[in-house]
Protein backbone atom coordinates (compact mmCIF):
# COMPACT_ATOMS: atom_id res chain seq x y z
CA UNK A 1 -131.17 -0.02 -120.71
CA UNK A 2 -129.14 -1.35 -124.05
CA UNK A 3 -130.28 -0.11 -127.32
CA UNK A 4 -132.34 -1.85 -129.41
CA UNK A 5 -134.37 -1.23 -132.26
CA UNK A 6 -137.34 1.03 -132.23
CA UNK A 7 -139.40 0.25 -135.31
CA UNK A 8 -142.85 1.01 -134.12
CA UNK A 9 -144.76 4.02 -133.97
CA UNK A 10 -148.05 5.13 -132.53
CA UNK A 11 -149.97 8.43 -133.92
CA UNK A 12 -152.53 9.95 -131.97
CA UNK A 13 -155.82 10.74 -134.12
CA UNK A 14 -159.07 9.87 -132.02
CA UNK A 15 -159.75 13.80 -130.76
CA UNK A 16 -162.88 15.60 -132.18
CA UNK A 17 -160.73 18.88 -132.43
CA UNK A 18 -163.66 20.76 -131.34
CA UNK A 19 -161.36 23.82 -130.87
CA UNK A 20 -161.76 24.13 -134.74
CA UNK A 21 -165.69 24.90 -135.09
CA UNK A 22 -167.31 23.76 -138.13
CA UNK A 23 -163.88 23.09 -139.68
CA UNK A 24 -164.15 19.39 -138.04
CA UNK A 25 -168.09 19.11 -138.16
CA UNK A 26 -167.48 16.59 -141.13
CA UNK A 27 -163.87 16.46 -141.23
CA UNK A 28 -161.80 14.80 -138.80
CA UNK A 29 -158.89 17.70 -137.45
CA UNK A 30 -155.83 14.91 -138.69
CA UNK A 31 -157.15 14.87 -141.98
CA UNK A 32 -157.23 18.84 -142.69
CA UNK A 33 -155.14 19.94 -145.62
CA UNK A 34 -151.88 22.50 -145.07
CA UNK A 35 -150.26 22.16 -148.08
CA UNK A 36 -152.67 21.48 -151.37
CA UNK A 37 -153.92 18.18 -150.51
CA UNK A 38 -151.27 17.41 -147.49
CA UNK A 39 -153.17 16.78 -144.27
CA UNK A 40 -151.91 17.74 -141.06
CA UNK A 41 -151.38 13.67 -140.19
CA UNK A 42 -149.32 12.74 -142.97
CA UNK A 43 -146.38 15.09 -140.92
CA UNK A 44 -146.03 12.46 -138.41
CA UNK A 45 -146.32 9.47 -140.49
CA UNK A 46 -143.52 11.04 -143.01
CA UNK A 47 -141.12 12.15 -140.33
CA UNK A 48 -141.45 8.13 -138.30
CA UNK A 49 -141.05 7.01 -142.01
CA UNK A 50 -138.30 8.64 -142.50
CA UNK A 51 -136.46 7.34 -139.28
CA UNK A 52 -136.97 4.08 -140.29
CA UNK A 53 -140.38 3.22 -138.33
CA UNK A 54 -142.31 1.31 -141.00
CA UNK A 55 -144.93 -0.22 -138.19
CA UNK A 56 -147.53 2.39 -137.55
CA UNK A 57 -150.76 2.19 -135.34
CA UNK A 58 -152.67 5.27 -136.02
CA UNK A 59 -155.09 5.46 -133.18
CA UNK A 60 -158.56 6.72 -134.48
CA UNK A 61 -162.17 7.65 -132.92
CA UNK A 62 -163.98 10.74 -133.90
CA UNK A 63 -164.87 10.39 -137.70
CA UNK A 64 -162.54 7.51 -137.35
CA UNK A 65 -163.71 5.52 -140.61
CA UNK A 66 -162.70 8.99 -142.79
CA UNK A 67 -159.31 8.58 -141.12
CA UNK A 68 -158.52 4.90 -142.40
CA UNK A 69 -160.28 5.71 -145.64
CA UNK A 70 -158.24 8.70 -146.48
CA UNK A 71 -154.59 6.93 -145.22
CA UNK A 72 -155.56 3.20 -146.32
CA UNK A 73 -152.55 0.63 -145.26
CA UNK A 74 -149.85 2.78 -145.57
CA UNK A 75 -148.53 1.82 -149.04
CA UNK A 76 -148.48 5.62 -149.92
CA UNK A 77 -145.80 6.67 -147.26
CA UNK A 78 -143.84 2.90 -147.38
CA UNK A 79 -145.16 1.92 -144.06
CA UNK A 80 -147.49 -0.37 -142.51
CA UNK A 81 -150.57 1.33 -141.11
CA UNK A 82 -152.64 -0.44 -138.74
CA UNK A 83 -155.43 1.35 -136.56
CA UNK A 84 -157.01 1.41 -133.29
CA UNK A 85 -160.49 2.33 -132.38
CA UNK A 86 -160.67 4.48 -129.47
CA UNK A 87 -164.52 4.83 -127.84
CA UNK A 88 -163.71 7.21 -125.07
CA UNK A 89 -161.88 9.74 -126.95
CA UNK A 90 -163.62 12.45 -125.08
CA UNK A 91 -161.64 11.62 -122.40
CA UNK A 92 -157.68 11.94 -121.20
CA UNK A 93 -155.12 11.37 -124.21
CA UNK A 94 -153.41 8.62 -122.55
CA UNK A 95 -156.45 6.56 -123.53
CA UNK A 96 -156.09 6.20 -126.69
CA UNK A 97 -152.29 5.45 -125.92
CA UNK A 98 -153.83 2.80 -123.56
CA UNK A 99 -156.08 1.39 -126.62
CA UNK A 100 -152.55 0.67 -128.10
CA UNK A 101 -151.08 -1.66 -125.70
CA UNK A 102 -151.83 -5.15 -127.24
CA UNK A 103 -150.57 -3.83 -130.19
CA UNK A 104 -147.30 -2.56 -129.13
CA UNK A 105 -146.67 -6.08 -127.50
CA UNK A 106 -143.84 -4.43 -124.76
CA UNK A 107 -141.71 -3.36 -127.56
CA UNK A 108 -140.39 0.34 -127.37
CA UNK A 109 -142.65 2.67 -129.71
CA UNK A 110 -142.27 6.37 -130.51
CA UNK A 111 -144.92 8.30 -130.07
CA UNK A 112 -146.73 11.21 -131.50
CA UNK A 113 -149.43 13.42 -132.27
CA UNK A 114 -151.98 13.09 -135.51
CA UNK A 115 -152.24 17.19 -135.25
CA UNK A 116 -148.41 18.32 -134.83
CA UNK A 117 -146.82 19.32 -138.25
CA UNK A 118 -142.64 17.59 -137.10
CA UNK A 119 -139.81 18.22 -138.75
CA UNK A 120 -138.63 14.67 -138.97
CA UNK A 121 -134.97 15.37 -137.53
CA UNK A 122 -137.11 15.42 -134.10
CA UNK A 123 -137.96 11.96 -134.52
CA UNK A 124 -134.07 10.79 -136.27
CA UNK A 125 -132.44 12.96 -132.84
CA UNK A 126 -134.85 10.92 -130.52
CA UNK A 127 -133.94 7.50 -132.17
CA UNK A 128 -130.04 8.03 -132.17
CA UNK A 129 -130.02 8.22 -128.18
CA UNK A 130 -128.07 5.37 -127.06
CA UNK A 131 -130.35 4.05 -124.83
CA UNK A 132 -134.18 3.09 -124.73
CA UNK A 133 -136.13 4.61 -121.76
CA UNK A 134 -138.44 7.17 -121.76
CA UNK A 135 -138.05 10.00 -123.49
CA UNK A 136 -139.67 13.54 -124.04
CA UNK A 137 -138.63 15.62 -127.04
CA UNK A 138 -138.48 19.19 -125.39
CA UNK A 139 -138.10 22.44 -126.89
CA UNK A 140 -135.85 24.89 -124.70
CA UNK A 141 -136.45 27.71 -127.23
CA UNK A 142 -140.13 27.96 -128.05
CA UNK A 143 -141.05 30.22 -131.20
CA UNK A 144 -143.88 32.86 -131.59
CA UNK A 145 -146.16 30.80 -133.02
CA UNK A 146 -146.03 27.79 -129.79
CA UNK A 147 -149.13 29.35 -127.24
CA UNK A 148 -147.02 29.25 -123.71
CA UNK A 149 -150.41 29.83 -122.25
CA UNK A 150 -151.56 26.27 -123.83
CA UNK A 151 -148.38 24.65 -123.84
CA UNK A 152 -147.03 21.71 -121.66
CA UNK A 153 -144.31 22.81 -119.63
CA UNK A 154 -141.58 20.72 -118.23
CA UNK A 155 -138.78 21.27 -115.56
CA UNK A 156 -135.49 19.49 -115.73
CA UNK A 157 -133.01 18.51 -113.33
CA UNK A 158 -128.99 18.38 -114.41
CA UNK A 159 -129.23 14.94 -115.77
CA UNK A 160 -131.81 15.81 -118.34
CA UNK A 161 -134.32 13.90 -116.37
CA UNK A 162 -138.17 15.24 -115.97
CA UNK A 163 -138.77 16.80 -112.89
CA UNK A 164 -142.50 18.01 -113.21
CA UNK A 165 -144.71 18.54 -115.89
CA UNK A 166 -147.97 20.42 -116.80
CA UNK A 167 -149.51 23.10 -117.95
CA UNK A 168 -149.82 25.19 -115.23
CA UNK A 169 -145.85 25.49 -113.67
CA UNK A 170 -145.28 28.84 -113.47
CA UNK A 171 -141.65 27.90 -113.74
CA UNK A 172 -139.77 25.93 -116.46
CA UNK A 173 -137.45 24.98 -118.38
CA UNK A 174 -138.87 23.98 -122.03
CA UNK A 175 -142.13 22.74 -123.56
CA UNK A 176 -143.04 19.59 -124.65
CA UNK A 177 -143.25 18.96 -128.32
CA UNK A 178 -145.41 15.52 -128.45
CA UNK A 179 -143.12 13.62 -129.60
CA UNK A 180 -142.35 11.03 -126.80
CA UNK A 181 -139.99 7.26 -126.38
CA UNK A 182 -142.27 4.88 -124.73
CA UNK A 183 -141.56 1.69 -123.19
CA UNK A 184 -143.23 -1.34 -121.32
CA UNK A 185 -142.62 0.91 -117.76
CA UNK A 186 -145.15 3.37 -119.42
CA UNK A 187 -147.74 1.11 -120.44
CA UNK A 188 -147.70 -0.80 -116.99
CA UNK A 189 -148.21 3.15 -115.14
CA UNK A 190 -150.68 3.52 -117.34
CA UNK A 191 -152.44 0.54 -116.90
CA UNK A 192 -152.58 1.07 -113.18
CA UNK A 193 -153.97 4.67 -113.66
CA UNK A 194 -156.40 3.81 -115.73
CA UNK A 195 -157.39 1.52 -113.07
CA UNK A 196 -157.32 3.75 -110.60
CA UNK A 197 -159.33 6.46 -112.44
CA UNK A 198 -160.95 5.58 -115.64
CA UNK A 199 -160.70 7.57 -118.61
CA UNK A 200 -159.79 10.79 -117.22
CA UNK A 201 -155.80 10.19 -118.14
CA UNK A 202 -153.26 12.60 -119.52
CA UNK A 203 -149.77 11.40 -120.96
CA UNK A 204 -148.82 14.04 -118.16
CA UNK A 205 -150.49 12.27 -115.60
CA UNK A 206 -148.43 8.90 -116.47
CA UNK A 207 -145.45 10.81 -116.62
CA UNK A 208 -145.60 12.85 -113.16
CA UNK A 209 -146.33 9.41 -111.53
CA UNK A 210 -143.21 7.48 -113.21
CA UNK A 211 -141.29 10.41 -112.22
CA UNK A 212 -143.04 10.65 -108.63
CA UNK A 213 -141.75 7.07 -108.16
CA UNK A 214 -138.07 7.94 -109.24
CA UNK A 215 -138.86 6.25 -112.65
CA UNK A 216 -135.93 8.09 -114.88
CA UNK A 217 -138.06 9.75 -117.87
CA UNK A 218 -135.70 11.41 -120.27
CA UNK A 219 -135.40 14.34 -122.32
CA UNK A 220 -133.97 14.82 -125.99
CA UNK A 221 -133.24 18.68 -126.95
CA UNK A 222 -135.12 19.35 -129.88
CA UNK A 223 -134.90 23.48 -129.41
CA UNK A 224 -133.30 23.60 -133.05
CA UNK A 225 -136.24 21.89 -134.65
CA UNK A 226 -139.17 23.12 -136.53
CA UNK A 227 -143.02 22.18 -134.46
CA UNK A 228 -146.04 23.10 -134.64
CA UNK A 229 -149.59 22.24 -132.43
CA UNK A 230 -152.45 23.07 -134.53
CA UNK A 231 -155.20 23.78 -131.93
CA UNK A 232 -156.81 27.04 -133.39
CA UNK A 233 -157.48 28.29 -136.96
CA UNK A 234 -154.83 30.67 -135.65
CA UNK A 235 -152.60 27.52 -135.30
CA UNK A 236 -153.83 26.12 -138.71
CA UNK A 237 -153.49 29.65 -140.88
CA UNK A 238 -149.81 30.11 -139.70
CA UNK A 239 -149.03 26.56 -140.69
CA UNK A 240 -150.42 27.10 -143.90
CA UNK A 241 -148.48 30.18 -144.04
């Protein structure tokens, strides 16, 4: 595929991070602080910012209204916010990438996750590619602090391409950092999942079945490249170092 452009962006921020306790009884898990006063969601908007993404749909559900309050339009970071209510956010992630499709009108979109502190070289590195397919950031060489036993795993073939992907191989090659390229071929196998089984989706699901029809789905080595998940208070302590 040529390259072209990628100036949108799509942050994940709907989950009731339930994983946390009372931490996210009234606060929503993308809006806890690290640093001071910076939340764990201004990481993804900073480092897409930073590449040159200025259009950013920040998809929201749980304690969603806290979200837009606390981020506003997206003067702050010089981008333009614009959000995306997501009702079945108890289910499979790829939903609320699903919610996003109108607004992504076929044009490629990075994607990423509201709870993921990024250095934003992951998102530069996945930009300069030369072409515009899908794309998983991967990390070859995951760090102490990245839970294997929670982690997506991923298994490459000598082209780079995905092979399989989940949680549960017992053999890999790198994990999967959230940080993904998405094009129109994504949205239409979601589309036709979601039709097939509701909300119970994973962006693994979508992937294994673009793969499973020989549907190239890239990856971009970012093993160098600080990342972090925060899942646990264990997750959110060490971030906060």
């Amino acid at each position: 595929m040529r390259k072209e452009k990628t100036n949108k962006g799509i942050i994940l921020a709907a989950g009731d991070g339930d994983r946390l306790g009372s931490l996210t009884a009234i606060c929503p898990k993308v809006l806890l602080p690290v640093n001071g006063k910076e939340q764990l969601i201004r990481y993804p908007i900073e480092a897409l910012a930073a590449a040159g993404v200025s259009d950013i749909a920040i998809v929201v559900g749980y304690l969603g209204d806290s979200v837009i309050e606390a981020l506003g339009n997206g003067d702050d970071f010089g981008v333009r916010l614009q959000y995306v209510y997501n009702s079945d956010y108890l289910g499979g992630n790829a939903i609320s990438v699903y919610k996003a499709r109108e607004w992504v009108q076929e044009e490629p979109v990075i994607l990423c996750m509201g709870d993921h502190v990024i250095d934003g070289e992951i998102v530069k590195r996945l930009l300069d590619r030369q072409t515009v397919n899908e794309t998983l950031c991967v990390d070859y060489t995951p760090a102490c602090h990245h839970e294997l036993a929670e982690a997506t795993k991923v298994t490459v073939d000598s082209t780079g391409c995905i092979k399989d992907i989940g949680k549960n191989l017992v053999y890999w090659d790198a994990i999967d950092t959230g940080v993904f390229l998405l094009t129109e071929n994504f949205f239409q196998a979601l589309h036709e999942l979601f039709q097939r089984r509701g909300t119970e989706v994973t962006i693994s699901d979508v992937t294994r079945f673009l793969v499973g029809r020989g549907h190239p789905f890239n990856t971009c080595d970012v093993s160098d490249c600080f990342w972090a998940d925060v899942d646990t208070k264990e997750d959110l302590d060490m971030v906060r170092g």
